[in-house]
N, C-alpha and C. Protein backbone atom coordinates (compact mmCIF):
# COMPACT_ATOMS: atom_id res chain seq x y z
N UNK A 1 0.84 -1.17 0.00
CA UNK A 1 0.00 0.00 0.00
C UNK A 1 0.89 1.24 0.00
N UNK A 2 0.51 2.43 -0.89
CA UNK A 2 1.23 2.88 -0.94
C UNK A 2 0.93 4.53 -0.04
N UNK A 3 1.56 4.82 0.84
CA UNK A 3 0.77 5.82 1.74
C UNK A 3 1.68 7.09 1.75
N UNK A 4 1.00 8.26 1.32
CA UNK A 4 1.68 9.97 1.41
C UNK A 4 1.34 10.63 2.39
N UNK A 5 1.80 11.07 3.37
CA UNK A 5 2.22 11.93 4.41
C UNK A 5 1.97 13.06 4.05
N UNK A 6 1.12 14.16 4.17
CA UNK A 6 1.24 15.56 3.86
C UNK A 6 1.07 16.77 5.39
N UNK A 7 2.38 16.56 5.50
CA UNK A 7 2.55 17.55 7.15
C UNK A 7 2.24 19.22 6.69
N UNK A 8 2.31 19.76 7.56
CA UNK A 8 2.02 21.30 7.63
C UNK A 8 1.56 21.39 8.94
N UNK A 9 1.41 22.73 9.29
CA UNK A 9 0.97 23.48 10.37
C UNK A 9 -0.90 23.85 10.21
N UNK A 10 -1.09 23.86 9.21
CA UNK A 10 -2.38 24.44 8.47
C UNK A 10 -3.13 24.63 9.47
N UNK A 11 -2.69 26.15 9.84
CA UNK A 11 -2.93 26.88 10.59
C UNK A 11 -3.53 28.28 10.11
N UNK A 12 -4.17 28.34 9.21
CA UNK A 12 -5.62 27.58 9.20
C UNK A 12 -5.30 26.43 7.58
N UNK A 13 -6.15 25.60 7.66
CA UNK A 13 -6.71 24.66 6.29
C UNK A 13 -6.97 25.49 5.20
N UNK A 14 -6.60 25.46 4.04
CA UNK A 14 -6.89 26.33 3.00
C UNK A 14 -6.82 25.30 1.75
N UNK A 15 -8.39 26.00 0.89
CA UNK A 15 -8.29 25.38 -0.12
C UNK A 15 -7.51 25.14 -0.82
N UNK A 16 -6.44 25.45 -1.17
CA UNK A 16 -4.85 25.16 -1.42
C UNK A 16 -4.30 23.82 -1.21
N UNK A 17 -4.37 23.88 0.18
CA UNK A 17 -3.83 22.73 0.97
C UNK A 17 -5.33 21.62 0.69
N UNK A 18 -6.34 21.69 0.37
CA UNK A 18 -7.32 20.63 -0.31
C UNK A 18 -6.98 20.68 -1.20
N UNK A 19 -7.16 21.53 -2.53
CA UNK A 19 -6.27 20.96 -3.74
C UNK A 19 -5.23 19.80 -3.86
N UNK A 20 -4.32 19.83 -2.74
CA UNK A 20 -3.21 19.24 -3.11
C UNK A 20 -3.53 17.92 -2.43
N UNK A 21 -4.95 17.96 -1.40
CA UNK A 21 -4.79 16.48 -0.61
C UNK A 21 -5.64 16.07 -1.69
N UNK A 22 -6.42 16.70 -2.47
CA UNK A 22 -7.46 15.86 -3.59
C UNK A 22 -6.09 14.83 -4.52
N UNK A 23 -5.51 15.87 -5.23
CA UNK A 23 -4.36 15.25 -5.81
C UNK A 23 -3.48 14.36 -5.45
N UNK A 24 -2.79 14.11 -4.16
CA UNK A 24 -2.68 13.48 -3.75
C UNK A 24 -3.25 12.01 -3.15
N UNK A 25 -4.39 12.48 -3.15
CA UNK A 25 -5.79 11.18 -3.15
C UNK A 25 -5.52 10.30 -3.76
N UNK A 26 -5.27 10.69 -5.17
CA UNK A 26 -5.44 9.86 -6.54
C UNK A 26 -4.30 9.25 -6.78
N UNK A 27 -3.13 9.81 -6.31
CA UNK A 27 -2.09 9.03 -6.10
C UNK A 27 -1.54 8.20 -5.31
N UNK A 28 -2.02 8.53 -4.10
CA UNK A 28 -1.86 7.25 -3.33
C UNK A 28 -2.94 6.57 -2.58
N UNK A 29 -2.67 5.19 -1.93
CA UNK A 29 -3.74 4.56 -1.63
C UNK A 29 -4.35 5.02 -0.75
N UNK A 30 -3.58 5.96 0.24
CA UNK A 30 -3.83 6.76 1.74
C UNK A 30 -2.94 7.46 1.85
N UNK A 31 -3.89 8.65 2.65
CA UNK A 31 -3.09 10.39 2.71
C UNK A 31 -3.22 10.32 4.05
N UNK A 32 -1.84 10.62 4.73
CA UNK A 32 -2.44 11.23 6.13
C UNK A 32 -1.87 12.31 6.00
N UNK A 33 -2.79 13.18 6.38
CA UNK A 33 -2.78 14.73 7.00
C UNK A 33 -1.85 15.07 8.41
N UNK A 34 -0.88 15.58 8.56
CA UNK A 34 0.09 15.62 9.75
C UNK A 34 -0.34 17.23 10.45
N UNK A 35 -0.85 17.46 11.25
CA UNK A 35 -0.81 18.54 11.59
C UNK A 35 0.71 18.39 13.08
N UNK A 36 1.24 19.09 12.35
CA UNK A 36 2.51 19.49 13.01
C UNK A 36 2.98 21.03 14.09
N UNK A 37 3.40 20.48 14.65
CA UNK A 37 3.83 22.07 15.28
C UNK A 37 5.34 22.28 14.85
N UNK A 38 5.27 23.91 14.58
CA UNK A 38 6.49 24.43 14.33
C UNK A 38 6.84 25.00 15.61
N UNK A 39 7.80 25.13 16.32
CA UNK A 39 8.34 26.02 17.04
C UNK A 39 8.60 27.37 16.95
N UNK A 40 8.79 27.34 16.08
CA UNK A 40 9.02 29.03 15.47
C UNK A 40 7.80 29.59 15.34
N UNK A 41 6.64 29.43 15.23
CA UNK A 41 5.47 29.66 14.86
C UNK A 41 4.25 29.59 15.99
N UNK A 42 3.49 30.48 16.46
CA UNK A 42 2.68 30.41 17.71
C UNK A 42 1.33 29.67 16.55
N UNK A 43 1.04 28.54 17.06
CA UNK A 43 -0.41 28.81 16.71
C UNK A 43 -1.91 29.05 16.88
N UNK A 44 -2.47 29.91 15.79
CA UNK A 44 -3.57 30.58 16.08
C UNK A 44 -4.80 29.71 16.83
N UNK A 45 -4.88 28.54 15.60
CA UNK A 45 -6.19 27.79 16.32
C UNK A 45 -5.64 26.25 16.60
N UNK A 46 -5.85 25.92 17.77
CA UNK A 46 -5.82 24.66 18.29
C UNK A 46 -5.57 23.48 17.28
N UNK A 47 -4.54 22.82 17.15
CA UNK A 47 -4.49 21.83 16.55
C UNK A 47 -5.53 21.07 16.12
N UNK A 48 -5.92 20.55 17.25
CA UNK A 48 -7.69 19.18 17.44
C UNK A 48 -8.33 19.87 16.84
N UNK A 49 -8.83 20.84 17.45
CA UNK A 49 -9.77 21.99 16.78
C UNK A 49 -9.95 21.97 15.06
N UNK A 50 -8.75 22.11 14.71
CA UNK A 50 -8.39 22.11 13.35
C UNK A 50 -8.82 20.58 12.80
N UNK A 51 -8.03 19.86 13.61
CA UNK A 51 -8.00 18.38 12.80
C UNK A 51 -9.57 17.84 12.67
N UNK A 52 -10.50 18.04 14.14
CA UNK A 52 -11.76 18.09 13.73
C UNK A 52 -12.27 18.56 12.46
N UNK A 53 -12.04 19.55 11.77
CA UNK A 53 -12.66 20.78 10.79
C UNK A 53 -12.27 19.94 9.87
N UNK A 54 -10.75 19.79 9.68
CA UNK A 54 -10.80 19.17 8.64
C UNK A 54 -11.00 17.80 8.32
N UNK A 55 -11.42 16.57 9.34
CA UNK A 55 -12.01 15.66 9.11
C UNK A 55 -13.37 16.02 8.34
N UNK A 56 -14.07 17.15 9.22
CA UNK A 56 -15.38 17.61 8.20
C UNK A 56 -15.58 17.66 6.82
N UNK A 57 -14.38 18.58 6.62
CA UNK A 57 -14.11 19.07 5.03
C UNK A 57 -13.84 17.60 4.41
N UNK A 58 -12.97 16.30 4.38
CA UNK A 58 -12.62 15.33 4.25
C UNK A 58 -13.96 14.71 3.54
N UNK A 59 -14.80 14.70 5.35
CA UNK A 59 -16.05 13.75 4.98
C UNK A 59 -17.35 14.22 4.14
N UNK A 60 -17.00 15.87 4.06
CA UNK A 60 -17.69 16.49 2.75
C UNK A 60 -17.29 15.67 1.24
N UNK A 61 -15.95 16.01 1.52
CA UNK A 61 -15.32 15.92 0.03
C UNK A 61 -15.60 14.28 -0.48
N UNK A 62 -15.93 13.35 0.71
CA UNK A 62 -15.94 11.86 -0.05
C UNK A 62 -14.29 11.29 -0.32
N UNK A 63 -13.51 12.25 0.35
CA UNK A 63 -11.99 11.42 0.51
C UNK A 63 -11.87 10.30 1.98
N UNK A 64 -12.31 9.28 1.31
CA UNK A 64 -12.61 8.54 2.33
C UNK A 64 -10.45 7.66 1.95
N UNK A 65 -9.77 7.58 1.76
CA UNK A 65 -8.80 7.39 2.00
C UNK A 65 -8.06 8.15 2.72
N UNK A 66 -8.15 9.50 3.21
CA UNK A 66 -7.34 10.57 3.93
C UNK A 66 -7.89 10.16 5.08
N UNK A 67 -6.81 10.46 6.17
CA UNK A 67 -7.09 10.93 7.69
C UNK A 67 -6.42 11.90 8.18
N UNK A 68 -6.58 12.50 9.27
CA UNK A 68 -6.00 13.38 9.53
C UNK A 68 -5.56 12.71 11.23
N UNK A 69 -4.14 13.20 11.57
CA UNK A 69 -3.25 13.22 12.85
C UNK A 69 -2.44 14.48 13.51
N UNK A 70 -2.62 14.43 14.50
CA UNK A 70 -1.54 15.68 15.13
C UNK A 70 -0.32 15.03 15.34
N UNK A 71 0.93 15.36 15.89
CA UNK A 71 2.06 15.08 15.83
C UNK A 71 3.27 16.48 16.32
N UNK A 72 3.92 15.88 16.92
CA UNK A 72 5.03 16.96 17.46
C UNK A 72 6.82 16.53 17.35
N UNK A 73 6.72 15.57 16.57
CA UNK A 73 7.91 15.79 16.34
C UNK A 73 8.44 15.20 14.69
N UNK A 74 9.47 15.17 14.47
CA UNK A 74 9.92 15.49 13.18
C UNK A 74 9.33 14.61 11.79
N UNK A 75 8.86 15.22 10.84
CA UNK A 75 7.75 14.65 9.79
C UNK A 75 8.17 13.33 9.54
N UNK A 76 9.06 13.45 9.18
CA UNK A 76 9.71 12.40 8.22
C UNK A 76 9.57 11.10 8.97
N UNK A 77 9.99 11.18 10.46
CA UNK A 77 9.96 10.35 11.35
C UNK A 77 8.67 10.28 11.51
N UNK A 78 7.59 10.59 12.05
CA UNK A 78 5.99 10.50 11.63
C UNK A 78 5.03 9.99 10.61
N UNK A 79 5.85 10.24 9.24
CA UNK A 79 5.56 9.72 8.15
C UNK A 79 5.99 8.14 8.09
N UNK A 80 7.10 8.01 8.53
CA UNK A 80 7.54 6.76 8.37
C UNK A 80 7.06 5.29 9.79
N UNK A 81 6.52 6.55 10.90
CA UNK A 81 5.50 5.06 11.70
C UNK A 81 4.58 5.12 11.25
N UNK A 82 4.32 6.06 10.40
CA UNK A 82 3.01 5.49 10.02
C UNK A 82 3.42 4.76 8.41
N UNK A 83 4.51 4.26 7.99
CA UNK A 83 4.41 3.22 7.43
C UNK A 83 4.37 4.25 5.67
N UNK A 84 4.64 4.94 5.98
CA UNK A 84 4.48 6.27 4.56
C UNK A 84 6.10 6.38 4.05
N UNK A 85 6.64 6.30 2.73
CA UNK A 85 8.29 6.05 2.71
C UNK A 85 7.78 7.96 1.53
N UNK A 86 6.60 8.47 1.32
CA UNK A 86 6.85 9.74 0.76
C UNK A 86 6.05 10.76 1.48
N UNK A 87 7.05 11.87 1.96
CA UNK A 87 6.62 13.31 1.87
C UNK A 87 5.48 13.94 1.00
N UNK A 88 4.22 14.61 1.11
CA UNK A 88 3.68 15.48 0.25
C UNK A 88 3.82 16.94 0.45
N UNK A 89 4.05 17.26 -0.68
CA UNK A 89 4.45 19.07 -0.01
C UNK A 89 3.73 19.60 -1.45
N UNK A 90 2.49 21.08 -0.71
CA UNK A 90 1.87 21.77 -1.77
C UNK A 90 3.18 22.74 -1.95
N UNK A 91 3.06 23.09 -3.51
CA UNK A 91 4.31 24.35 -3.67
C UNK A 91 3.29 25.28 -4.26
N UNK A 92 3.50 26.57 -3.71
CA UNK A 92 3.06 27.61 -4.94
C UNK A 92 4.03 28.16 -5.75
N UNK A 93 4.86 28.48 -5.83
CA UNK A 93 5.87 29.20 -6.60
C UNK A 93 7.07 28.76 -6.01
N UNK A 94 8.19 29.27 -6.95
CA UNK A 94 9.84 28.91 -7.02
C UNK A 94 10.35 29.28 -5.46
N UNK A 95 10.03 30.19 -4.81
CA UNK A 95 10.16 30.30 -3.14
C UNK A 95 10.18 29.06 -2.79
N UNK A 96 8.78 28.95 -2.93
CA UNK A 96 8.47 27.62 -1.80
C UNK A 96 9.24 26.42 -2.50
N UNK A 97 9.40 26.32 -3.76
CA UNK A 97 10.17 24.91 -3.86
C UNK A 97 11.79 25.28 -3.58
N UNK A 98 12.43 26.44 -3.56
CA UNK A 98 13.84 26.20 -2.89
C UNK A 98 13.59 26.35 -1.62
N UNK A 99 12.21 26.09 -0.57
CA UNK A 99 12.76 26.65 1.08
C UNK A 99 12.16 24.89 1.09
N UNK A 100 11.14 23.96 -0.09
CA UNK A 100 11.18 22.99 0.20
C UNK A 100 12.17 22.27 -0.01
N UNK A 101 13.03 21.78 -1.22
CA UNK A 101 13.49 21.37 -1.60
C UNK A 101 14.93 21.00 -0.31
N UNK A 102 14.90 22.51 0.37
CA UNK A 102 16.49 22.29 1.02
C UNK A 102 15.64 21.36 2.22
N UNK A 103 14.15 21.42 2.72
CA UNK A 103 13.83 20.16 3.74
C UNK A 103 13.70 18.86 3.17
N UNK A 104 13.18 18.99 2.09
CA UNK A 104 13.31 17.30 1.28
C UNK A 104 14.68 16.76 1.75
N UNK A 105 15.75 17.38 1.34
CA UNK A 105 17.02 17.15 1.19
C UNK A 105 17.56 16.36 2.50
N UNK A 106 17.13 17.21 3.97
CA UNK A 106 17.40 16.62 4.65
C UNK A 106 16.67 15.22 5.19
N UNK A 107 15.42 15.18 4.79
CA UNK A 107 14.35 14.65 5.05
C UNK A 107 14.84 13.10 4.50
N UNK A 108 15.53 13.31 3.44
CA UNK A 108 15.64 12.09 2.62
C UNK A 108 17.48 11.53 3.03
N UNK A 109 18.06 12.88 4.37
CA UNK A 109 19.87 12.28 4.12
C UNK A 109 19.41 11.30 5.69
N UNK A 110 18.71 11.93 6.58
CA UNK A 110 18.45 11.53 7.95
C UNK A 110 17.40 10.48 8.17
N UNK A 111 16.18 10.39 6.93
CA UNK A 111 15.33 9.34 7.16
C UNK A 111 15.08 8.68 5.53
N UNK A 112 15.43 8.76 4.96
CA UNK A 112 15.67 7.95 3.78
C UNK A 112 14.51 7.87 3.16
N UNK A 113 13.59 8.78 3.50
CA UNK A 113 12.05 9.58 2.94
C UNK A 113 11.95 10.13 1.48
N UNK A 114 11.42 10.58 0.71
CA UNK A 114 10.99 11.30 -0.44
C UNK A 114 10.24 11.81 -0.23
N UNK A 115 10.07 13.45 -1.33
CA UNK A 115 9.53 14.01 -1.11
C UNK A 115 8.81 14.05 -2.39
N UNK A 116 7.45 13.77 -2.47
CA UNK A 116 6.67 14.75 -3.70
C UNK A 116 5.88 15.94 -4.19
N UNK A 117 5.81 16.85 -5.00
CA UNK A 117 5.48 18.25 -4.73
C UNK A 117 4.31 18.26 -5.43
N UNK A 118 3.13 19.39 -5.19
CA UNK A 118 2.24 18.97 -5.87
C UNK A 118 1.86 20.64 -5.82
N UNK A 119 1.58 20.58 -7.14
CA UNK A 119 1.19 22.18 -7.05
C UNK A 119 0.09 22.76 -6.93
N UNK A 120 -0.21 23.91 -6.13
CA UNK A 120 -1.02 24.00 -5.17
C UNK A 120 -2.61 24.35 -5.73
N UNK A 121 -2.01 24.59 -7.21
CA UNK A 121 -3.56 24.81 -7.85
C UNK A 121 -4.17 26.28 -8.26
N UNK A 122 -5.17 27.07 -8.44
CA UNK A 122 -5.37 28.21 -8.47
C UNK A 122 -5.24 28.81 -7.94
N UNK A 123 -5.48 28.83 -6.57
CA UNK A 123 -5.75 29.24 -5.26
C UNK A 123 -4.02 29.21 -4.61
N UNK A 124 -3.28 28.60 -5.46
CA UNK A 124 -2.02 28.76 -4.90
C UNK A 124 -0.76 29.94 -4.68
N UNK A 125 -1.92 31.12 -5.06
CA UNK A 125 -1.34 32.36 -4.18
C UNK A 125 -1.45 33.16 -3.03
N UNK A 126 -2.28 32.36 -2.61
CA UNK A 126 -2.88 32.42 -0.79
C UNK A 126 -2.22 31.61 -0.46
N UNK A 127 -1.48 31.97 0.77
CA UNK A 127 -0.99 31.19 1.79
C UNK A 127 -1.81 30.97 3.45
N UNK A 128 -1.96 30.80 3.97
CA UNK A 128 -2.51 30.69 5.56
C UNK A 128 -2.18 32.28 5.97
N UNK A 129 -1.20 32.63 5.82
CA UNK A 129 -0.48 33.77 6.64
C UNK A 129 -1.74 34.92 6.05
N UNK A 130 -1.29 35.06 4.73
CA UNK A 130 -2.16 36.01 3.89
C UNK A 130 -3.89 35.69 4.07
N UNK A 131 -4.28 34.51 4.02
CA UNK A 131 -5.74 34.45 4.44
C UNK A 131 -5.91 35.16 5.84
N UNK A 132 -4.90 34.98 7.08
CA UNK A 132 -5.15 35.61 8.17
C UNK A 132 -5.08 37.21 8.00
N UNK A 133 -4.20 37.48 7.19
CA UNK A 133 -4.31 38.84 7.01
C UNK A 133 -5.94 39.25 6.33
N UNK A 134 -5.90 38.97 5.10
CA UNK A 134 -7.33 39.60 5.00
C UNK A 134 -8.31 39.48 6.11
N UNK A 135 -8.56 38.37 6.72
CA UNK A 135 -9.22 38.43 7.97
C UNK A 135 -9.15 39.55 9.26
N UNK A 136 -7.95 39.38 9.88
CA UNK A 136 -7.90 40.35 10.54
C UNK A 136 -8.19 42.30 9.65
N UNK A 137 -8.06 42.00 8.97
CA UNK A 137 -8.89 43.43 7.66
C UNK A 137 -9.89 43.13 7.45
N UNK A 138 -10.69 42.60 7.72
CA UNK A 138 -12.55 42.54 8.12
C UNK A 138 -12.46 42.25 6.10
N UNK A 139 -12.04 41.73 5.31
CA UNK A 139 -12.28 41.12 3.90
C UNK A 139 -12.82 39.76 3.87
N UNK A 140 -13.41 39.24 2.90
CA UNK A 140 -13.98 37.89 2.91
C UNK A 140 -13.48 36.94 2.60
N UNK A 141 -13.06 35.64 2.86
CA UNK A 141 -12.26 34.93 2.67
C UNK A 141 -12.20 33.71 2.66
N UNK A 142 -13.73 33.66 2.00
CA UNK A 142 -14.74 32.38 1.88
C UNK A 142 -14.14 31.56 0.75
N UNK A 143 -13.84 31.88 -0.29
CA UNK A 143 -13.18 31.87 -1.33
C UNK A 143 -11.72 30.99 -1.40
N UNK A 144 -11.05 31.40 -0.48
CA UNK A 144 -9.59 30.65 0.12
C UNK A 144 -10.18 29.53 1.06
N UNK A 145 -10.97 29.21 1.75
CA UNK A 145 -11.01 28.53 3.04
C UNK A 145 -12.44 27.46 2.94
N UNK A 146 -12.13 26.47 3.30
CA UNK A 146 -13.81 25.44 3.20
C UNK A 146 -14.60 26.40 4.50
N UNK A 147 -15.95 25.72 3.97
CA UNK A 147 -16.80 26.50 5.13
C UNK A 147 -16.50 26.19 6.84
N UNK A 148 -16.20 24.57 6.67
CA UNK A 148 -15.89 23.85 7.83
C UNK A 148 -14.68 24.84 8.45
N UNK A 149 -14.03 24.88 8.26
CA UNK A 149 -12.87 26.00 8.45
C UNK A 149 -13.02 27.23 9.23
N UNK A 150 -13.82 28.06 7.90
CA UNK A 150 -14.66 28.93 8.69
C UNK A 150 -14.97 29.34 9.84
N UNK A 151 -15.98 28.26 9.61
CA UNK A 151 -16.98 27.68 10.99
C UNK A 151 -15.90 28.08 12.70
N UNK A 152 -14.65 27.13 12.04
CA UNK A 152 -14.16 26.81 13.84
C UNK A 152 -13.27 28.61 13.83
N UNK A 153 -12.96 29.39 13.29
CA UNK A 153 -12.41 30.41 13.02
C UNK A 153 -13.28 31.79 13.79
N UNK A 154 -14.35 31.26 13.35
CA UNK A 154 -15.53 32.28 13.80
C UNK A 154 -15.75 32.44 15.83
């Protein structure tokens, strides 16, 4: 069986980051969703909180191969108890594939992991950061975000 790992913080979930678990769907037999903590990074909404929402969005979408997990320490190592030998990483632009590419790198010298990139789709010029911004600017941002999402945001 062949199983993809797609970690992030998705802090918040963005249609972006569904784009890429749809795509990823189709490629492998099972997606798990890693909600990860960064250290560097405070986050806004509760992990669970999140992972709830997006089980919602999931069981909207009819991706009945995805699950979603929290997790606190290093992906690769996460990916691999759970029996996953590839990385999924959404890219939007040439940024994000050289700030990914240099974690693949290690990802694959320390746990002998792969990484696959999947591009993030239309919507792949919103990032989480930037959806929070229009938010905190009272703009709408229904558009970037499933409703489920929303919902726990509100």
């Amino acid at each position: 069986m062949k199983i993809g790992f797609y970690a992030g913080s998705f802090d918040p979930f963005t249609n972006g980051h569904l784009h890429v678990v749809k795509k990823a769907a189709t490629l492998f037999d099972q997606v798990i969703i890693g909600i990860g903590v960064n250290p560097s990074k405070k986050r806004r909404y509760d992990k669970e909180v999140m992972r709830e929402a997006i089980e919602k969005v999931l069981f909207r979408e009819k991706l009945n191969n995805v699950s979603v997990i929290t997790y606190d320490n290093f992906s690769a190592d996460t990916a691999l108890e759970h029996h996953s030998l590839f990385l999924v990483r959404g890219i939007r632009n040439g940024m994000d594939y050289e700030y990914e590419e240099n974690i693949a790198a290690i990802s694959e010298e320390v746990s002998g992991i792969d990484t696959i990139y999947i591009r993030a789709g239309s919507l792949g010029n919103i990032s989480s950061s930037m959806v929070m911004e229009l938010l905190r600017n009272g703009k709408d941002v229904s558009k970037y975000l499933p409703e489920e999402i929303i919902k726990v945001m509100q």
